[in-house]
C-alpha atoms as a PDB file:
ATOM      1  CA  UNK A   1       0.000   0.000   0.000  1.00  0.00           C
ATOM      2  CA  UNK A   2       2.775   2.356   1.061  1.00  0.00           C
ATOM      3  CA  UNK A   3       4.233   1.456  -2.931  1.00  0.00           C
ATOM      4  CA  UNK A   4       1.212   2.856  -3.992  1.00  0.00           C
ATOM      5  CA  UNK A   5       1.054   6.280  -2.287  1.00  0.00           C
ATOM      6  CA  UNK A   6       5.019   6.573  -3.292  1.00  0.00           C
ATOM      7  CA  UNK A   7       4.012   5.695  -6.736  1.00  0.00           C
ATOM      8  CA  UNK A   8       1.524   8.278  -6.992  1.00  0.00           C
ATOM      9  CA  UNK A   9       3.095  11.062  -5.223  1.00  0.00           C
ATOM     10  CA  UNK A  10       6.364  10.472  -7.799  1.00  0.00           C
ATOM     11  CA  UNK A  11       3.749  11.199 -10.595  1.00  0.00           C
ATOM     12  CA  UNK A  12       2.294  13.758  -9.674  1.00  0.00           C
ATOM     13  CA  UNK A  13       5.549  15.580  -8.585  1.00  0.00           C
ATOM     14  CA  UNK A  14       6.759  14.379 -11.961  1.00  0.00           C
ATOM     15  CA  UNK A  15       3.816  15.774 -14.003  1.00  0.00           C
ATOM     16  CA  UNK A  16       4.034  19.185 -11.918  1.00  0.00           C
ATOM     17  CA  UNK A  17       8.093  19.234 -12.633  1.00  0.00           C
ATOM     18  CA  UNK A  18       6.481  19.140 -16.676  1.00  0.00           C
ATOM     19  CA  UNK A  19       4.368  21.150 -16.540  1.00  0.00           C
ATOM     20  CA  UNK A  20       6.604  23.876 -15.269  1.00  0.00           C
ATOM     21  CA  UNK A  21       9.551  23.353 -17.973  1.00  0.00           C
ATOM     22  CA  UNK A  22       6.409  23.437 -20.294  1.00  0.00           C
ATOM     23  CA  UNK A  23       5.186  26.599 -18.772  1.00  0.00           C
ATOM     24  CA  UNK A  24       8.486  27.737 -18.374  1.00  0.00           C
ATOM     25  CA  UNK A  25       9.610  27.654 -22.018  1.00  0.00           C
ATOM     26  CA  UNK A  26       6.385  29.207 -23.376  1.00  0.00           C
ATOM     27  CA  UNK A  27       6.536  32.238 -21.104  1.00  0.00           C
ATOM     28  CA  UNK A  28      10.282  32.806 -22.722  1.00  0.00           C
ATOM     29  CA  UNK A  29       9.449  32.109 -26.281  1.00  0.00           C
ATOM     30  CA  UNK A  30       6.061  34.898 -25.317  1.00  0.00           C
ATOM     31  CA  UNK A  31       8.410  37.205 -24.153  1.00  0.00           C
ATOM     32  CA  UNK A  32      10.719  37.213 -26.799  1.00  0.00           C
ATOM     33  CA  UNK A  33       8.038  37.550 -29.207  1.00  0.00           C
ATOM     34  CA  UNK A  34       6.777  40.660 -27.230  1.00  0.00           C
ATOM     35  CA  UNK A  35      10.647  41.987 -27.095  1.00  0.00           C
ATOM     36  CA  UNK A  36      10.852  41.796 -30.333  1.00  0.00           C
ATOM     37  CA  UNK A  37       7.539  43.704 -31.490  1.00  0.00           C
ATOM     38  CA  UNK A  38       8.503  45.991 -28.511  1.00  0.00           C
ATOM     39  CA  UNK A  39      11.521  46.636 -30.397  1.00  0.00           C
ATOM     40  CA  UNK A  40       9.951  47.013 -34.030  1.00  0.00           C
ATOM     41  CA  UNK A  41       7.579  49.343 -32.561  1.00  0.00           C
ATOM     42  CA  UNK A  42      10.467  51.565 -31.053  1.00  0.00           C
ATOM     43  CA  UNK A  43      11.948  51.429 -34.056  1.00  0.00           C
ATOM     44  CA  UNK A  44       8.967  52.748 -36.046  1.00  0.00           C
ATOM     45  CA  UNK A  45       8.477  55.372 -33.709  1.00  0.00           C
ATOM     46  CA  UNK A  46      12.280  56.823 -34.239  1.00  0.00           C
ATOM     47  CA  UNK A  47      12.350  56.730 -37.959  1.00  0.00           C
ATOM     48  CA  UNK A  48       8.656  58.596 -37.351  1.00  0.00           C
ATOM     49  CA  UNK A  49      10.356  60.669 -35.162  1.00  0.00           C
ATOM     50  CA  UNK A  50      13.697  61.454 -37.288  1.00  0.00           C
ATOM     51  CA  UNK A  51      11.444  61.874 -40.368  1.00  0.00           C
ATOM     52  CA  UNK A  52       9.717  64.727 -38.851  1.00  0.00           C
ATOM     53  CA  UNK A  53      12.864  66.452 -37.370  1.00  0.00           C
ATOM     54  CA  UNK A  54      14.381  66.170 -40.784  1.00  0.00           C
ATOM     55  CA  UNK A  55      10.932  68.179 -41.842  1.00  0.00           C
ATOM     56  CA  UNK A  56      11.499  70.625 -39.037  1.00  0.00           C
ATOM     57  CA  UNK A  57      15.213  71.353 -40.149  1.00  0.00           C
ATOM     58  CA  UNK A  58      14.614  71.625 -43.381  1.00  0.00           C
ATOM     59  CA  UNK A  59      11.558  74.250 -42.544  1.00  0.00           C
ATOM     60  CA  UNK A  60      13.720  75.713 -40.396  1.00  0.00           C
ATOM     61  CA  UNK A  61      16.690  76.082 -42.939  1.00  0.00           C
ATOM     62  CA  UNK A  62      14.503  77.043 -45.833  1.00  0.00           C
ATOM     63  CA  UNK A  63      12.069  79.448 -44.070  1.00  0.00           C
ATOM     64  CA  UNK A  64      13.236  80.527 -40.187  1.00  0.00           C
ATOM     65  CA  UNK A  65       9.932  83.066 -40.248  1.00  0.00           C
ATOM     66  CA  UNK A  66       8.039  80.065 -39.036  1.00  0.00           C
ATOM     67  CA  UNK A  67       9.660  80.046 -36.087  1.00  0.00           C
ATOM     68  CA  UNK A  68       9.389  83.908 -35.377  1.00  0.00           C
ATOM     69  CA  UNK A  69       5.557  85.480 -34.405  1.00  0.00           C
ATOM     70  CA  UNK A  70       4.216  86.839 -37.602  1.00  0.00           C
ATOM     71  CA  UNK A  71       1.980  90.008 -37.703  1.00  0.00           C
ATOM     72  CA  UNK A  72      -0.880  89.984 -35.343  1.00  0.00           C
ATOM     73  CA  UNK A  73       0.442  86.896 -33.674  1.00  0.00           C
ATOM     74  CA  UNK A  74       1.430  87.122 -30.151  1.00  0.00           C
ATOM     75  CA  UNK A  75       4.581  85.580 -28.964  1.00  0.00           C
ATOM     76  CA  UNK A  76       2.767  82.976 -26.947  1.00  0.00           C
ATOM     77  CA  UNK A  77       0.249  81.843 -30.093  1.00  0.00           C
ATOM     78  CA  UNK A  78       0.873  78.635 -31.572  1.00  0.00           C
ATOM     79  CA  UNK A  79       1.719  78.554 -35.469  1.00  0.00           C
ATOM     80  CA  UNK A  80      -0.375  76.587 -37.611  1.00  0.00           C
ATOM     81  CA  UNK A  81       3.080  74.898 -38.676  1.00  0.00           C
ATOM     82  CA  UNK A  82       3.795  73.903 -35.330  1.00  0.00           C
ATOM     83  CA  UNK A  83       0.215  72.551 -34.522  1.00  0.00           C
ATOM     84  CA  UNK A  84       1.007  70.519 -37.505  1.00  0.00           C
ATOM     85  CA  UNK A  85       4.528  69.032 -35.959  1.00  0.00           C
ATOM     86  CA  UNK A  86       2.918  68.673 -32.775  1.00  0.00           C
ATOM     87  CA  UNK A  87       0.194  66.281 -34.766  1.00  0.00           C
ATOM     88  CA  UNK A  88       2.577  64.355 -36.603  1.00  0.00           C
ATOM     89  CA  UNK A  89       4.643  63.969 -33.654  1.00  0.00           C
ATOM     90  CA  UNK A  90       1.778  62.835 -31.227  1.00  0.00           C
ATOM     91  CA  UNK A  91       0.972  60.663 -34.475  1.00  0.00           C
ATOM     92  CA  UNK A  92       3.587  58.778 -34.692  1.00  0.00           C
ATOM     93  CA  UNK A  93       4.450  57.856 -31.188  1.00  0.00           C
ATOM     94  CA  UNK A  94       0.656  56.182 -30.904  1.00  0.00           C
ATOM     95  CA  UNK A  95       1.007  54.770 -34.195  1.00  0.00           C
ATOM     96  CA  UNK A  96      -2.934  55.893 -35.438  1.00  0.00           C
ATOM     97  CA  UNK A  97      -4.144  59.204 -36.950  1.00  0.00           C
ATOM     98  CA  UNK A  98      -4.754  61.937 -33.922  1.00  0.00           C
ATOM     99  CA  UNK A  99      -6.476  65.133 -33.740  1.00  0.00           C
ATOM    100  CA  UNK A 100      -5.033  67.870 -31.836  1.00  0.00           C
ATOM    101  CA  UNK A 101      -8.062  70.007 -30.532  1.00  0.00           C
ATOM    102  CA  UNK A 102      -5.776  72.207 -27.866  1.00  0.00           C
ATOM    103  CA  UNK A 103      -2.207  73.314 -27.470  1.00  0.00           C
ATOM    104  CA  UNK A 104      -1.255  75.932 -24.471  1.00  0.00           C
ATOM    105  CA  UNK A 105       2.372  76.952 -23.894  1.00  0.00           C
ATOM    106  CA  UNK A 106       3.075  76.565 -20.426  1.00  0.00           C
ATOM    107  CA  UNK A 107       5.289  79.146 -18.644  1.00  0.00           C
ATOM    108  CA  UNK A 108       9.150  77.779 -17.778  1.00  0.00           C
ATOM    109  CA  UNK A 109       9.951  77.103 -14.175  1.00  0.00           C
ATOM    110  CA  UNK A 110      11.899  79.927 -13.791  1.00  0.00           C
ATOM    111  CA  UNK A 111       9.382  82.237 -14.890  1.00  0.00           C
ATOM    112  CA  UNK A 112       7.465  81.133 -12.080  1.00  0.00           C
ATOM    113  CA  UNK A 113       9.369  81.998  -8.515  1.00  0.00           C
ATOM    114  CA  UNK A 114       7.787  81.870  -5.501  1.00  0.00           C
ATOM    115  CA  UNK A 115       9.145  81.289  -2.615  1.00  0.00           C
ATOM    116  CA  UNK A 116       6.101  80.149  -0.764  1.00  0.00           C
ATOM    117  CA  UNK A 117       5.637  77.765  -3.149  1.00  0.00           C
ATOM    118  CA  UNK A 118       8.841  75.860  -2.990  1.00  0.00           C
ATOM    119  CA  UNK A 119       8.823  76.033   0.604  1.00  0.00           C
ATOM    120  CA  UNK A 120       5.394  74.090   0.556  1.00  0.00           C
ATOM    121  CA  UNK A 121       6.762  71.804  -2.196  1.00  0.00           C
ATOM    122  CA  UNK A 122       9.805  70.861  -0.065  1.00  0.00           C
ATOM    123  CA  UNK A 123       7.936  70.157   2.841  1.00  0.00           C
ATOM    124  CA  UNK A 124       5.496  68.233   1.152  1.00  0.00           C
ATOM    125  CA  UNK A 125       8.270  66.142  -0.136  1.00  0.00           C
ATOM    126  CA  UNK A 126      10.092  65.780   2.910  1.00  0.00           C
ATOM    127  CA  UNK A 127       7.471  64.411   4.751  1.00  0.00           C
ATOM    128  CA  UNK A 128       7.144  61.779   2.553  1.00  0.00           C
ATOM    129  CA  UNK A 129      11.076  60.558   2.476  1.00  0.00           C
ATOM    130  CA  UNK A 130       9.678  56.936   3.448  1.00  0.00           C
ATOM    131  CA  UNK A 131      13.630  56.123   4.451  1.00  0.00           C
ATOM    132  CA  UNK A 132      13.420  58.008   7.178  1.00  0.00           C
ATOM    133  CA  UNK A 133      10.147  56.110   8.892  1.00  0.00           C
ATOM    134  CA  UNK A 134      11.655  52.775   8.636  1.00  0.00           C
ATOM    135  CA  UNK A 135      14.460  53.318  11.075  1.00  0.00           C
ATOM    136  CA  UNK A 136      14.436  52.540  14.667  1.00  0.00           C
END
């Protein structure tokens, strides 16, 4: 009887131990099939992305007024042009056709200084430097 028990325990440790090296190998050959559209995908996305800053050079070297406000444009309006780049752009990184509805240029850091705001930034942030609660 004991034969028996031993018998069937061996199986189904042996049947587990197979299934896992079965398991195993599939999850590796999945993976490397997801590397390697992961990695066509990047791909796609930089030749998308060097196309278009080839465009933008070339605009740039062939007409630089793009870049500058024209009349009755205020320095913070967005160009038609760069809408355009900003499309193309967005386009190819998601790989399907997008439609921009809204751009807004958003002022630089260090156009914005106030010192009561940093202050409540870094306090905010310090109080959540986890390292510190874990000690003794």
């Amino acid at each position: 009887m004991a034969h028996m028990y031993l018998l069937t325990a061996a199986i189904v440790i042996a049947g587990w131990l197979a299934m896992f090296f079965s398991l195993q190998r599939t999850l590796k050959r999945a993976c490397a099939d997801l590397c390697l559209e992961f990695q066509r995908r990047i791909d796609s996305l930089s030749a998308g992305t060097g196309a278009i800053e080839r465009a933008a050079d070339t605009q740039t070297a062939t007409a630089p007024e793009v870049l500058s406000p024209r009349e009755g444009q205020t320095p913070g309006e967005i160009t038609p042009e760069t809408l355009a780049t900003i499309t193309e752009a967005v386009t190819a990184l998601l790989g399907r056709k997008v439609r921009v509805r809204s751009v807004k240029i958003l002022p630089t850091p260090e156009a914005i200084v106030n010192p009561w705001a940093e202050h409540g930034r870094a306090v905010v942030q310090a109080s959540r430097d986890f390292s510190q609660r874990s000690r003794p």
